[in-house]
N, C-alpha and C. Protein backbone atom coordinates (compact mmCIF):
# COMPACT_ATOMS: atom_id res chain seq x y z
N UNK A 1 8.04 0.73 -30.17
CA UNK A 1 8.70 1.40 -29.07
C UNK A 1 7.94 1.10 -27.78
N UNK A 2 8.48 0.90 -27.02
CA UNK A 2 8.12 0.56 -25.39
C UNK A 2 8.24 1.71 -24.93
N UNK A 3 6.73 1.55 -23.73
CA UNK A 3 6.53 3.19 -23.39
C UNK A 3 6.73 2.73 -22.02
N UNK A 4 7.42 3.85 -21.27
CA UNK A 4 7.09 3.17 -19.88
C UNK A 4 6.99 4.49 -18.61
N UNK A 5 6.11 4.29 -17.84
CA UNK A 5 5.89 5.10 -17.02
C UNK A 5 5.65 4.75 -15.30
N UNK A 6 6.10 5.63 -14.36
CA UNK A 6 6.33 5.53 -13.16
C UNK A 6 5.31 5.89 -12.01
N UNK A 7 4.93 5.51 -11.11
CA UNK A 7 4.55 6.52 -10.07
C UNK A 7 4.78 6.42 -8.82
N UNK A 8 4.37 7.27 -8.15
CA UNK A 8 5.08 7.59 -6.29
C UNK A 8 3.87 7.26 -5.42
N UNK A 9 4.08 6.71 -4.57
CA UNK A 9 3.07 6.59 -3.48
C UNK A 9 3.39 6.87 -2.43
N UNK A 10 2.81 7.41 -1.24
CA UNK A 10 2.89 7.31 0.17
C UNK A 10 1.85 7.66 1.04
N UNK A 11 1.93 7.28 1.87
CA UNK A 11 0.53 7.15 2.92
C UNK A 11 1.36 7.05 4.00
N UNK A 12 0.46 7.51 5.08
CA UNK A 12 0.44 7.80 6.46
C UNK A 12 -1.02 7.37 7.45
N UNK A 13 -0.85 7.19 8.85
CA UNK A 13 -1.70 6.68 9.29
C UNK A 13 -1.26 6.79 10.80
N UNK A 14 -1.74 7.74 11.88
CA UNK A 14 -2.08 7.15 13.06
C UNK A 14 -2.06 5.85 13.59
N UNK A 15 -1.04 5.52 14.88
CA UNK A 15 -1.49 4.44 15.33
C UNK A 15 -2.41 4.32 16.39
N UNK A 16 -3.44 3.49 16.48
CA UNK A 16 -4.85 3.40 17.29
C UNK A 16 -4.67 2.17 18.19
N UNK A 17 -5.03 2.01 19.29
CA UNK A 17 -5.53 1.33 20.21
C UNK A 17 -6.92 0.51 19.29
N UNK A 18 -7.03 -1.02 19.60
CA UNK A 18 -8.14 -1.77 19.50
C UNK A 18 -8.66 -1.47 18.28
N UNK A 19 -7.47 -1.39 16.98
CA UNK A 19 -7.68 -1.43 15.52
C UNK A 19 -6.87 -2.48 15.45
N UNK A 20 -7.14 -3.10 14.09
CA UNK A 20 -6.30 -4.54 13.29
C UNK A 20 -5.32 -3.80 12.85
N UNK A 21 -3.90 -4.36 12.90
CA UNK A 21 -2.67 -3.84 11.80
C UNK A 21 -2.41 -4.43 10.39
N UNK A 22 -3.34 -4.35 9.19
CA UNK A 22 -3.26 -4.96 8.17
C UNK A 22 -2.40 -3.81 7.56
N UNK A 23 -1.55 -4.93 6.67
CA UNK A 23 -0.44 -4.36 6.10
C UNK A 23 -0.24 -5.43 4.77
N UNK A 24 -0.40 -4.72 3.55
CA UNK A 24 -0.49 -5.70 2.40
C UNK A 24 -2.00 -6.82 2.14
N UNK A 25 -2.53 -6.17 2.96
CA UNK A 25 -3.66 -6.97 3.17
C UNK A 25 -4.07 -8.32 3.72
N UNK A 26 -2.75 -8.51 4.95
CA UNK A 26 -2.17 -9.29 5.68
C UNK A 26 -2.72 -8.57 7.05
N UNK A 27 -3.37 -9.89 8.13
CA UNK A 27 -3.16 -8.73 9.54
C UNK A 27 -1.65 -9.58 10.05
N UNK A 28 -1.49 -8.50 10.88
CA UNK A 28 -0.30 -8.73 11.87
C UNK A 28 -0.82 -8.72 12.75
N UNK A 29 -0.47 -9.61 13.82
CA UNK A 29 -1.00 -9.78 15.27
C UNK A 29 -0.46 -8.55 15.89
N UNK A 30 -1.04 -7.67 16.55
CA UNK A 30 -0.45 -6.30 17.52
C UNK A 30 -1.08 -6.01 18.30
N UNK A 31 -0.88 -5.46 19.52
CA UNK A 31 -1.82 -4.77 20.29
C UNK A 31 -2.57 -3.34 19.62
N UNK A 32 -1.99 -2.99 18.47
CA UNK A 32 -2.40 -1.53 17.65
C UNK A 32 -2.48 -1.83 16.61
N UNK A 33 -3.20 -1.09 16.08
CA UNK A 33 -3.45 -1.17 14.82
C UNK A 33 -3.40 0.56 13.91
N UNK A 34 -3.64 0.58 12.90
CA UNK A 34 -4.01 2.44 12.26
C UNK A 34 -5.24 2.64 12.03
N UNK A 35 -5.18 3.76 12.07
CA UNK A 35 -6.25 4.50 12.39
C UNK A 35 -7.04 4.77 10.78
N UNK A 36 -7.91 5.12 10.48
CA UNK A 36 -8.02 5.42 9.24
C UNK A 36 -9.68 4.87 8.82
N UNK A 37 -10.26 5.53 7.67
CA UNK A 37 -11.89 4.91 7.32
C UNK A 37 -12.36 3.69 6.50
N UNK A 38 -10.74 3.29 6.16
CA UNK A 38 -10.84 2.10 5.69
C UNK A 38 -10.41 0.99 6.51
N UNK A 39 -9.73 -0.15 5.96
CA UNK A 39 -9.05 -0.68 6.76
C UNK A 39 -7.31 0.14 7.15
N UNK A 40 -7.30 1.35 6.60
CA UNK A 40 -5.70 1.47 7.16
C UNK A 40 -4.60 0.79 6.72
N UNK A 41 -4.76 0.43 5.30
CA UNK A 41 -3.59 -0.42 5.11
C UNK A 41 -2.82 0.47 4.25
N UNK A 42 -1.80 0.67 5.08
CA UNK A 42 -0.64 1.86 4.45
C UNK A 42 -0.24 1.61 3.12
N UNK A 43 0.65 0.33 3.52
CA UNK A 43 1.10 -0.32 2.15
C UNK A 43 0.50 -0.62 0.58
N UNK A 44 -0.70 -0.88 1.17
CA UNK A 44 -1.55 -1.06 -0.34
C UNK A 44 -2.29 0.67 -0.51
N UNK A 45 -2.56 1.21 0.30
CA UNK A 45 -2.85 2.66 0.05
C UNK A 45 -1.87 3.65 -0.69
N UNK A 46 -0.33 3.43 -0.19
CA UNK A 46 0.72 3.63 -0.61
C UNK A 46 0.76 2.86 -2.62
N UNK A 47 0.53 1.92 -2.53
CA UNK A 47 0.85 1.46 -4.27
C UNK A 47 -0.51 1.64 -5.07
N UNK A 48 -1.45 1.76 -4.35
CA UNK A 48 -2.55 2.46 -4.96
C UNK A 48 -2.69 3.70 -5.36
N UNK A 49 -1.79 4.57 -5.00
CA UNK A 49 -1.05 6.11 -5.50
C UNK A 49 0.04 5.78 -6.34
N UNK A 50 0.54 4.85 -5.99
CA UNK A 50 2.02 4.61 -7.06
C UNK A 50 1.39 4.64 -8.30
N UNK A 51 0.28 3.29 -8.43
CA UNK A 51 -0.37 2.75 -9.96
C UNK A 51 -1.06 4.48 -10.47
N UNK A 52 -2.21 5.05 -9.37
CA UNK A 52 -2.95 5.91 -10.48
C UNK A 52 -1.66 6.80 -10.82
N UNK A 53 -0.85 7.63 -9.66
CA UNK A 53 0.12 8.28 -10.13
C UNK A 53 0.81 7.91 -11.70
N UNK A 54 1.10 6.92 -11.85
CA UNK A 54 1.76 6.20 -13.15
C UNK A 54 0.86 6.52 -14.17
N UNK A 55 -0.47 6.53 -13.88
CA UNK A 55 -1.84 6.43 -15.24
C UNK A 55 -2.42 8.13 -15.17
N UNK A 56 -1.61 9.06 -14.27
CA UNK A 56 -1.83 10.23 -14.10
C UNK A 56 -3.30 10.44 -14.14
N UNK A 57 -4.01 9.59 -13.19
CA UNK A 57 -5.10 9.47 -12.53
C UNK A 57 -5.70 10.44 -10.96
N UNK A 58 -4.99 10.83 -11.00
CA UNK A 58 -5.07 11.05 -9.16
C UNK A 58 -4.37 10.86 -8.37
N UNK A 59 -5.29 10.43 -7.41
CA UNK A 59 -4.81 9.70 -5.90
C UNK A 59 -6.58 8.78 -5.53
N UNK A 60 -6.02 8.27 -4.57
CA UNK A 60 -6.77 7.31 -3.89
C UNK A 60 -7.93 7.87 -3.21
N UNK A 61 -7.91 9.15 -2.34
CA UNK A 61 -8.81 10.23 -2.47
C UNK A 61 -9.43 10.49 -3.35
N UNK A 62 -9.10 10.67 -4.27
CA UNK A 62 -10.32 10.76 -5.70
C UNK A 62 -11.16 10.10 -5.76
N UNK A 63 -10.67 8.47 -5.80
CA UNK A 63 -11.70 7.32 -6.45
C UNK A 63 -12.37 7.15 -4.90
N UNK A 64 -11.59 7.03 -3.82
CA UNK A 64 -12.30 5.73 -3.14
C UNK A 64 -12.48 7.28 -1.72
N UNK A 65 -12.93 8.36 -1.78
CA UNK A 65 -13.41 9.86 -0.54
C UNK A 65 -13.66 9.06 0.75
N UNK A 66 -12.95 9.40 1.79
CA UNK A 66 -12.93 9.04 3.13
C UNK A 66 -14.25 9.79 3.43
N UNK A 67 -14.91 10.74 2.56
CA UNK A 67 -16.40 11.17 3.09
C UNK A 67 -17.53 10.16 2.56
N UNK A 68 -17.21 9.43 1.48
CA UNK A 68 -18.32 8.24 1.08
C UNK A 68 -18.26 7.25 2.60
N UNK A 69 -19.94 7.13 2.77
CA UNK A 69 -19.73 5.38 4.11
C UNK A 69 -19.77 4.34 3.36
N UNK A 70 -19.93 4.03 2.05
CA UNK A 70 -19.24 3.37 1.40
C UNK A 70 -17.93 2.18 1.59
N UNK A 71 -16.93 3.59 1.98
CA UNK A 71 -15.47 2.86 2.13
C UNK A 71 -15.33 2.77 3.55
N UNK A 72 -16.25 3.30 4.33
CA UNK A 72 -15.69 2.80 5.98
C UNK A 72 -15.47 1.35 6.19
N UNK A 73 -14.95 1.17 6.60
CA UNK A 73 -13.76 -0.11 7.06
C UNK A 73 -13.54 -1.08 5.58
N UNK A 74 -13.43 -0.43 4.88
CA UNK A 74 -13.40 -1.32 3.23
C UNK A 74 -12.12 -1.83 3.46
N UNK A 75 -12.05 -3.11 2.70
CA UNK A 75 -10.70 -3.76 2.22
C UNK A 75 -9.81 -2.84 1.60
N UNK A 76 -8.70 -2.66 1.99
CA UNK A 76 -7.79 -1.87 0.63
C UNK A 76 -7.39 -2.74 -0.65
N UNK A 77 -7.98 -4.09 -0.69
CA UNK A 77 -7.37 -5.03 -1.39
C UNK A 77 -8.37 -4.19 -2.57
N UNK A 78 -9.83 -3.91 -2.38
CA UNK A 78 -10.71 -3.50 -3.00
C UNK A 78 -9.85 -2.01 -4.06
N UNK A 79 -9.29 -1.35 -3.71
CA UNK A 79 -8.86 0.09 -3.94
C UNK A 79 -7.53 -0.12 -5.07
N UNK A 80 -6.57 -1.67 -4.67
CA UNK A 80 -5.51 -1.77 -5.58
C UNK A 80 -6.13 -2.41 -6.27
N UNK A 81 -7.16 -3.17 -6.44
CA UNK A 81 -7.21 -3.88 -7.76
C UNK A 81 -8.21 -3.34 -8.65
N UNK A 82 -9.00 -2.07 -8.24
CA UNK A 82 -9.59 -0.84 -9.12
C UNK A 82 -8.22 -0.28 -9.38
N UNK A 83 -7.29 -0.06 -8.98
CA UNK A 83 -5.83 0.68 -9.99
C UNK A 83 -5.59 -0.05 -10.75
N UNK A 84 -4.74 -1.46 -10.40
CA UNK A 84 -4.26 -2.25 -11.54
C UNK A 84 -5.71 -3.03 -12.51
N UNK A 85 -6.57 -2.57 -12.41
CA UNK A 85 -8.27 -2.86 -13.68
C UNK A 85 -7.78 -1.20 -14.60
N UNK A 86 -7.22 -0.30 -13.86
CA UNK A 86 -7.76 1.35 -14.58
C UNK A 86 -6.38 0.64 -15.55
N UNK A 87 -5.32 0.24 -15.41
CA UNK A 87 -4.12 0.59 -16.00
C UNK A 87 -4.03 -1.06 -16.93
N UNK A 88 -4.54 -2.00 -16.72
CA UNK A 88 -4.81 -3.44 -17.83
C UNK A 88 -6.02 -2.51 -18.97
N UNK A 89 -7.18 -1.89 -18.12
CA UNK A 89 -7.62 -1.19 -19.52
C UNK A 89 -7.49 -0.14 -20.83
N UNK A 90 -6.45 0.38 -19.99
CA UNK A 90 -5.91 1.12 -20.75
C UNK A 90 -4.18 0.87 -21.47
N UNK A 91 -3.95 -0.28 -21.51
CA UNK A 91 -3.11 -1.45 -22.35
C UNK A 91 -2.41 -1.29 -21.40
N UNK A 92 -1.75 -0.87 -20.22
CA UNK A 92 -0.56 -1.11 -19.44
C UNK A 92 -0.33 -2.57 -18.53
N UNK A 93 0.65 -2.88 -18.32
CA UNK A 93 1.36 -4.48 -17.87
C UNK A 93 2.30 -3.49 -16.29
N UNK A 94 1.78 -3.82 -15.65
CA UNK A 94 2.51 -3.44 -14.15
C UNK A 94 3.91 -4.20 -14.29
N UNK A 95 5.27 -3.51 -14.48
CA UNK A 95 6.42 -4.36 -15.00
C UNK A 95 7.02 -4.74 -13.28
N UNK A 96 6.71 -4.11 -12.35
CA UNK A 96 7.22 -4.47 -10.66
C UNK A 96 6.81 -3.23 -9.80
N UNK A 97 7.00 -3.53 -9.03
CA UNK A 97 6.57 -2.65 -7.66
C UNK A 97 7.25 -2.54 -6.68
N UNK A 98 8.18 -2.09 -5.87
CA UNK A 98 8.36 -1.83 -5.00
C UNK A 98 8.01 -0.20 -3.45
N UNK A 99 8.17 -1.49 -2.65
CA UNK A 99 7.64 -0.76 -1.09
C UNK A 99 7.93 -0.71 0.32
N UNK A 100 8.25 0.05 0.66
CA UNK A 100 9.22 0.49 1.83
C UNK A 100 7.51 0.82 3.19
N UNK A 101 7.42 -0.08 4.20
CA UNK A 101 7.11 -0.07 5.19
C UNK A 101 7.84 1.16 6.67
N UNK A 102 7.16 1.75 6.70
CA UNK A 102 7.97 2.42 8.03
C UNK A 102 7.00 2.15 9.42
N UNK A 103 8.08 1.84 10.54
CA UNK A 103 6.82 1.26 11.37
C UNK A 103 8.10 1.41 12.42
N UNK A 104 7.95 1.89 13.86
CA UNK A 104 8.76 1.63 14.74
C UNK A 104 9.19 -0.02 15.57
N UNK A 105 7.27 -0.56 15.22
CA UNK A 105 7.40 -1.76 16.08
C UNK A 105 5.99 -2.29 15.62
N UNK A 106 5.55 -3.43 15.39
CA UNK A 106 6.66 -4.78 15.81
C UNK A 106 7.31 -4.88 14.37
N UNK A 107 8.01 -6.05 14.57
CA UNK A 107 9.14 -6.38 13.74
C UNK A 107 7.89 -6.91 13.08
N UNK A 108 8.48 -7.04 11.42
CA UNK A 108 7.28 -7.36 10.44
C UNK A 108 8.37 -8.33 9.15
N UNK A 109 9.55 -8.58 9.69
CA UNK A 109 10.21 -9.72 8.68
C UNK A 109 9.58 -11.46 8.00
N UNK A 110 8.90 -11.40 9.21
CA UNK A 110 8.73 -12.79 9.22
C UNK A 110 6.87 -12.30 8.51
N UNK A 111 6.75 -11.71 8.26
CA UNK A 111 5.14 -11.16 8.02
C UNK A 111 5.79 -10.81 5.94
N UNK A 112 7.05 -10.48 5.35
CA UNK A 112 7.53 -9.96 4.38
C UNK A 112 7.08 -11.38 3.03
N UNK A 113 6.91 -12.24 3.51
CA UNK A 113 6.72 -13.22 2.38
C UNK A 113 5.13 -13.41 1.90
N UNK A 114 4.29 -13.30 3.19
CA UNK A 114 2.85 -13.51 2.69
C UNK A 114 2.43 -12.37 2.54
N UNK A 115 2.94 -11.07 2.61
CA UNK A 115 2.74 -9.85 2.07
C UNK A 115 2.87 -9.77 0.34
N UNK A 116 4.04 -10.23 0.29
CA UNK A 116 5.03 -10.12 -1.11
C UNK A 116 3.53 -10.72 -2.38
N UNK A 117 3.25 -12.24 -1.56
CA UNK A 117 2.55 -13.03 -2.09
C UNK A 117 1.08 -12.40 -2.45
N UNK A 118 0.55 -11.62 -0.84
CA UNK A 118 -0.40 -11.28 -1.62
C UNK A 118 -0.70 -9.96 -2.31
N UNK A 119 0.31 -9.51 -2.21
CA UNK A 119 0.43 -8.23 -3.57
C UNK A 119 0.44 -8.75 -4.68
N UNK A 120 1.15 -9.64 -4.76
CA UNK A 120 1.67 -10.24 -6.30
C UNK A 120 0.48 -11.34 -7.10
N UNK A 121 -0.60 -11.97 -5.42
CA UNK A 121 -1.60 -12.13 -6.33
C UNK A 121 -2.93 -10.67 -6.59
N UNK A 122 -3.07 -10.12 -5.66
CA UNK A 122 -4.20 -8.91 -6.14
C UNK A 122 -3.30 -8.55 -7.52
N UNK A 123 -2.31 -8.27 -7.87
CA UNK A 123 -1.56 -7.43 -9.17
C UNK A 123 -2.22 -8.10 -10.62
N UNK A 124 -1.76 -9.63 -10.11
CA UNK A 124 -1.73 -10.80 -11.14
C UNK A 124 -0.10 -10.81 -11.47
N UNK A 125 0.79 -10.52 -10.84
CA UNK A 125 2.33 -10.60 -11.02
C UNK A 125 2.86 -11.92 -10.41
N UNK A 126 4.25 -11.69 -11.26
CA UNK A 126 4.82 -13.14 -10.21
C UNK A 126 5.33 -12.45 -8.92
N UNK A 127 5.86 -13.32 -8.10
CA UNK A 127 6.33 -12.73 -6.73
C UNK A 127 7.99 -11.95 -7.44
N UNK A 128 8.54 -12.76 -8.11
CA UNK A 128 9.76 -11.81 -8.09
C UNK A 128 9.48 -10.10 -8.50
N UNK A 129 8.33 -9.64 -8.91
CA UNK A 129 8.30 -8.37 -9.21
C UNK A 129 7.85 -7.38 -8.35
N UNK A 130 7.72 -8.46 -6.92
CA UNK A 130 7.19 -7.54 -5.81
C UNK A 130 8.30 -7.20 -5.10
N UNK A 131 8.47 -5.93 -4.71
CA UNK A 131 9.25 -5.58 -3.47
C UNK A 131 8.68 -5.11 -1.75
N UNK A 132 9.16 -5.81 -0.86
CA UNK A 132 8.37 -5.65 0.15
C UNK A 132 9.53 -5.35 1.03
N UNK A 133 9.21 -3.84 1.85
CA UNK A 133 10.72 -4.08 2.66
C UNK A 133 9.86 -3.30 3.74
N UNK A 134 10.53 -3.30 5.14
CA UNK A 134 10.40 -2.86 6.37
C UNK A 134 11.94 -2.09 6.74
N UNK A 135 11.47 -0.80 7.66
CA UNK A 135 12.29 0.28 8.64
C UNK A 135 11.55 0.52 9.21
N UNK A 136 12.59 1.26 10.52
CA UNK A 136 11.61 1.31 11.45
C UNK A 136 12.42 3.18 11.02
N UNK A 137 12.07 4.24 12.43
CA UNK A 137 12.46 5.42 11.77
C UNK A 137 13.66 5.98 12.77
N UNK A 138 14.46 4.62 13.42
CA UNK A 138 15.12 5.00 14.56
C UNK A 138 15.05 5.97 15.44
N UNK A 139 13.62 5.87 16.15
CA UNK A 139 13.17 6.83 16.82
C UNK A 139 13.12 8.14 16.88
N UNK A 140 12.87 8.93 15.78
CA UNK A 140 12.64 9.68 15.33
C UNK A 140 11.50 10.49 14.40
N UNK A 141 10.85 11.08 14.93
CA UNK A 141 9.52 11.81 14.48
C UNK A 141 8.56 10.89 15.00
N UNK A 142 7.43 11.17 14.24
CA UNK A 142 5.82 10.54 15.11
C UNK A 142 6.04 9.03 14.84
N UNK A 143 6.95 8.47 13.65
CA UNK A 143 6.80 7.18 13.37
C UNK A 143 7.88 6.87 14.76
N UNK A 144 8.80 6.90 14.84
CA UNK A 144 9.94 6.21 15.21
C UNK A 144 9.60 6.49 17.06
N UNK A 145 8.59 7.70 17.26
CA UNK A 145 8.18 7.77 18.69
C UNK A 145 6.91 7.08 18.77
N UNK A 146 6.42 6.05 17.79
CA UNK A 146 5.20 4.89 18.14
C UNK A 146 4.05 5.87 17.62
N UNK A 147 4.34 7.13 17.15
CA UNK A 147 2.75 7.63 17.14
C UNK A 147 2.03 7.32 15.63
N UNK A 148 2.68 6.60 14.72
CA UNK A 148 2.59 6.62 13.69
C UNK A 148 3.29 5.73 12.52
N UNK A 149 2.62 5.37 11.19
CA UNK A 149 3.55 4.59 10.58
C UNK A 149 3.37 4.74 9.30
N UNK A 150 4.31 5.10 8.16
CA UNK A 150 3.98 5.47 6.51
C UNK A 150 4.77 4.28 5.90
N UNK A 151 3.96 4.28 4.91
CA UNK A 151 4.40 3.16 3.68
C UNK A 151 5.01 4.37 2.39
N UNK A 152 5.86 3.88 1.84
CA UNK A 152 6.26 4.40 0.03
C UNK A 152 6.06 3.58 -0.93
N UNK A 153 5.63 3.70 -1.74
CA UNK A 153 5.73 2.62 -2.68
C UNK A 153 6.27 3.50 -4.31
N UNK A 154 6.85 2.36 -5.33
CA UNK A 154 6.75 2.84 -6.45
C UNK A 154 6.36 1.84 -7.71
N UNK A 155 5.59 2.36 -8.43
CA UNK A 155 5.38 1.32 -9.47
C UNK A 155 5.99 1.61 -11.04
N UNK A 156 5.94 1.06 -11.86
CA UNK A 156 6.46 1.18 -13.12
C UNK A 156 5.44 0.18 -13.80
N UNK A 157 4.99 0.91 -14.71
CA UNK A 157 4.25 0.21 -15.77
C UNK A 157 5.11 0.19 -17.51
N UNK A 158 4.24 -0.78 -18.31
CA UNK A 158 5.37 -0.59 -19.40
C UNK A 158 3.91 -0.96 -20.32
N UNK A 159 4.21 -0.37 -21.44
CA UNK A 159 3.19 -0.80 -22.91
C UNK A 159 3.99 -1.09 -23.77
């Protein structure tokens, strides 16, 4: 019998003046970037809750405490591939992922393929099992008035 289990992610983040905008562990060229003690990368912070959520682990707060200096300005690439190590050791196969970007500005389409790519290599997946999508929040709330930008993600694992 095939077991299979889910989880939810989302993250949030301030946007900052004279920070990098890495997203997927990609920068985007911007005048702004997010705010945050790591690098701020929504998106992979976001599926890094999806995975432990799925292994009913936590959250990302648990493992990787914005009070350790440790993780100040750490890679988030570092944080998803301690999830997908917790969930290969404990027999699970990441079956796809998908992730919803929210961002008022800039446009991030042309940024959606080397994202896709490098999720799908930190995972060890092929690219078709990545989902990478962008909205903006049609100006509405802190995202859609520039003050802010959240990622969702969801993962599914299978044994």
């Amino acid at each position: 019998m095939t077991a299979i289990r889910t989880g939810l992610g989302w993250d949030n983040h301030r946007i900052a003046e004279g920070r990098p905008l890495i997203l997927g562990g990609i920068h985007v060229p911007c005048e702004f970037g997010l705010d945050g003690h790591s690098d701020a990368d929504i998106l992979l912070h976001a599926l890094t809750d999806a995975l432990l959520g799925a292994l009913a682990l936590g959250d990302i707060g648990m493992h990787f405490p914005d009070t350790d200096p440790q993780w100040k300005g750490a890679s988030s690439d570092r944080f998803l591939a301690h999830a997908a190590a917790l969930a290969r050791e404990r027999g699970w196969t990441i079956s796809n992922v998908d992730t919803t970007v929210i961002l008022q500005r800039p446009k991030l389409k042309e940024f959606r393929e080397p994202i896709r790519a490098n999720v799908a290599r930190l995972l060890e997946m092929e690219l078709d099992q990545v989902s990478v999508k962008f909205k903006t929040a049609e100006k509405v709330g802190p995202v859609g008035e520039g003050k802010s930008a959240e990622a969702q993600a969801i993962a599914t694992l299978i044994r």
